[in-house]
Protein backbone atom coordinates (compact mmCIF):
# COMPACT_ATOMS: atom_id res chain seq x y z
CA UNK A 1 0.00 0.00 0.00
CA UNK A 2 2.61 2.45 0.86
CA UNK A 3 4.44 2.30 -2.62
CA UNK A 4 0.87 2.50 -3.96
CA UNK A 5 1.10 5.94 -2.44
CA UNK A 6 4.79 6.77 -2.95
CA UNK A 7 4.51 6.55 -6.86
CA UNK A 8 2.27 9.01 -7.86
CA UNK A 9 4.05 11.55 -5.50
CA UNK A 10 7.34 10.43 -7.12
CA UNK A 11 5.74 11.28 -10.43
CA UNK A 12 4.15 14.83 -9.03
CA UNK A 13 7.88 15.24 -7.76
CA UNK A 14 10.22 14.14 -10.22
CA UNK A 15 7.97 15.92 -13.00
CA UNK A 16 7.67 19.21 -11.03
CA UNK A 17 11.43 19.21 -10.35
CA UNK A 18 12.53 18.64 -14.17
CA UNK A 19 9.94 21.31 -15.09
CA UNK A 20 11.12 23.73 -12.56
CA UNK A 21 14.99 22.95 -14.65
CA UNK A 22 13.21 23.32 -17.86
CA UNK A 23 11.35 26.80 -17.26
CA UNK A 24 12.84 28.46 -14.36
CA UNK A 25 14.60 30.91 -16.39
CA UNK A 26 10.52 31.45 -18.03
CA UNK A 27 8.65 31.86 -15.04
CA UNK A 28 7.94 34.77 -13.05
CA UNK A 29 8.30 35.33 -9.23
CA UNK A 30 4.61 34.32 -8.34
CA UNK A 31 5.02 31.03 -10.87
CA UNK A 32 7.97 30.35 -9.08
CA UNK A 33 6.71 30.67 -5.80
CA UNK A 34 3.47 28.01 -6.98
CA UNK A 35 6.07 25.22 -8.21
CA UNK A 36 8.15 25.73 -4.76
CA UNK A 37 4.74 24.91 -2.79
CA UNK A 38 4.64 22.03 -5.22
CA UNK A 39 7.69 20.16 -4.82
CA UNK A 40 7.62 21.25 -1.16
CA UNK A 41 4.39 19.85 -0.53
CA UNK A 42 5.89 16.48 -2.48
CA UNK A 43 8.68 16.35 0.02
CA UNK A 44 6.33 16.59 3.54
CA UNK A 45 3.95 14.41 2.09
CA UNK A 46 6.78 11.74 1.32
CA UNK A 47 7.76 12.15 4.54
CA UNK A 48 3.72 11.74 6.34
CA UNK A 49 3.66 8.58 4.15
CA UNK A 50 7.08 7.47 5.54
CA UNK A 51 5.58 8.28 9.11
CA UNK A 52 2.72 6.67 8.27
CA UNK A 53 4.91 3.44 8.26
CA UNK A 54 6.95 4.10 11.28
CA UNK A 55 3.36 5.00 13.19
CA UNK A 56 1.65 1.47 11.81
CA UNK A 57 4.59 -0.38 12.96
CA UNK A 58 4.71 1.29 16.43
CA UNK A 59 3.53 -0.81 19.30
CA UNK A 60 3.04 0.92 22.94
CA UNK A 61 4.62 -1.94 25.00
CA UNK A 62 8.02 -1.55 25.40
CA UNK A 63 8.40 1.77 23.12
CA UNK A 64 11.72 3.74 24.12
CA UNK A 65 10.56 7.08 24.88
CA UNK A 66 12.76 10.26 24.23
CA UNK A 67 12.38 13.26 25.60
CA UNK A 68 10.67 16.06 22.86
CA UNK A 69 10.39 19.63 22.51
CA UNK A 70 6.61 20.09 21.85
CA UNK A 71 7.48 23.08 20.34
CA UNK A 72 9.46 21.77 17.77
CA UNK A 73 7.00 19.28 17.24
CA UNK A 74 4.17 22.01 17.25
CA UNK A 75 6.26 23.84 14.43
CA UNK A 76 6.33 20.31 12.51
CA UNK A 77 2.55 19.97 12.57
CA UNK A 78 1.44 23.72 11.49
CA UNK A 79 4.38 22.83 9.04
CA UNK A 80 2.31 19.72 7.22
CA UNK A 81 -0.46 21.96 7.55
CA UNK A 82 0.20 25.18 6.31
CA UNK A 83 -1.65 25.26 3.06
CA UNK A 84 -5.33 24.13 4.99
CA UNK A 85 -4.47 27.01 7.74
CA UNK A 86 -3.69 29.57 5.33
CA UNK A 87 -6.93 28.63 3.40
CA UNK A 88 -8.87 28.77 6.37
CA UNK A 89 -7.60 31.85 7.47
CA UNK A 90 -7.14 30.29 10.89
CA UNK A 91 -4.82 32.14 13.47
CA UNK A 92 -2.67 29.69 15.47
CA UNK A 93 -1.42 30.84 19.22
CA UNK A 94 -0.28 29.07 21.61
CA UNK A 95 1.97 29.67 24.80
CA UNK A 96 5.25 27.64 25.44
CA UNK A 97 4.84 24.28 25.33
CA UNK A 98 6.81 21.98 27.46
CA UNK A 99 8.93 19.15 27.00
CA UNK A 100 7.53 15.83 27.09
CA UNK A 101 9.02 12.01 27.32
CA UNK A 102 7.38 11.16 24.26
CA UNK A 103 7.20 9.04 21.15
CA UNK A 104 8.02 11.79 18.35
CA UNK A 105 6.20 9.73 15.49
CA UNK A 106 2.91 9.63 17.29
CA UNK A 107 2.92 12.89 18.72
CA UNK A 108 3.43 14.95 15.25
């Protein structure tokens, strides 16, 4: 299932990538800007489904814990979901967040 996933975002990737080579020089700034989201959204999306692995093979007994910066992880998540908040319009706040003795793959 997972490579069912991974080859259509190699394709949006790979493709992107070779026409970003092929037309940078073509494009303006705004056009540019577009095929960066692109082929950065192709990247973190890679990685989710490669998390998506490492969180379907994680079991809770015996996990070794290590301790996490929630707001590094906090950063990761509005990351992966920057397009949805900017399209909502949604205003994120929060206060420091602590550190916690934490799986990393299931918390983000």
């Amino acid at each position: 299932m997972i490579h069912d996933l991974q080859e259509p975002l190699h394709a949006i990737a790979g493709y992107s990538q070779l026409f970003e080579q092929e037309y940078q020089n073509r494009l303006d700034k705004a056009a540019q800007e577009y095929l960066a989201y692109i082929v950065d959204g192709a990247v973190r999306m890679r990685q989710l489904i490669q998390d998506l692995l490492a969180y379907s093979r994680v079991g809770t007994r015996g996990q070794v814990l290590s301790s996490i910066d929630s707001n590094v992880a906090l950063n990761q998540a509005l990351s992966n979901l920057q397009v949805a908040i900017a399209q909502s319009n949604a205003i994120i706040t929060h206060d420091h967040l602590p550190t916690l003795l934490a799986d990393k793959t299931q918390l983000v």
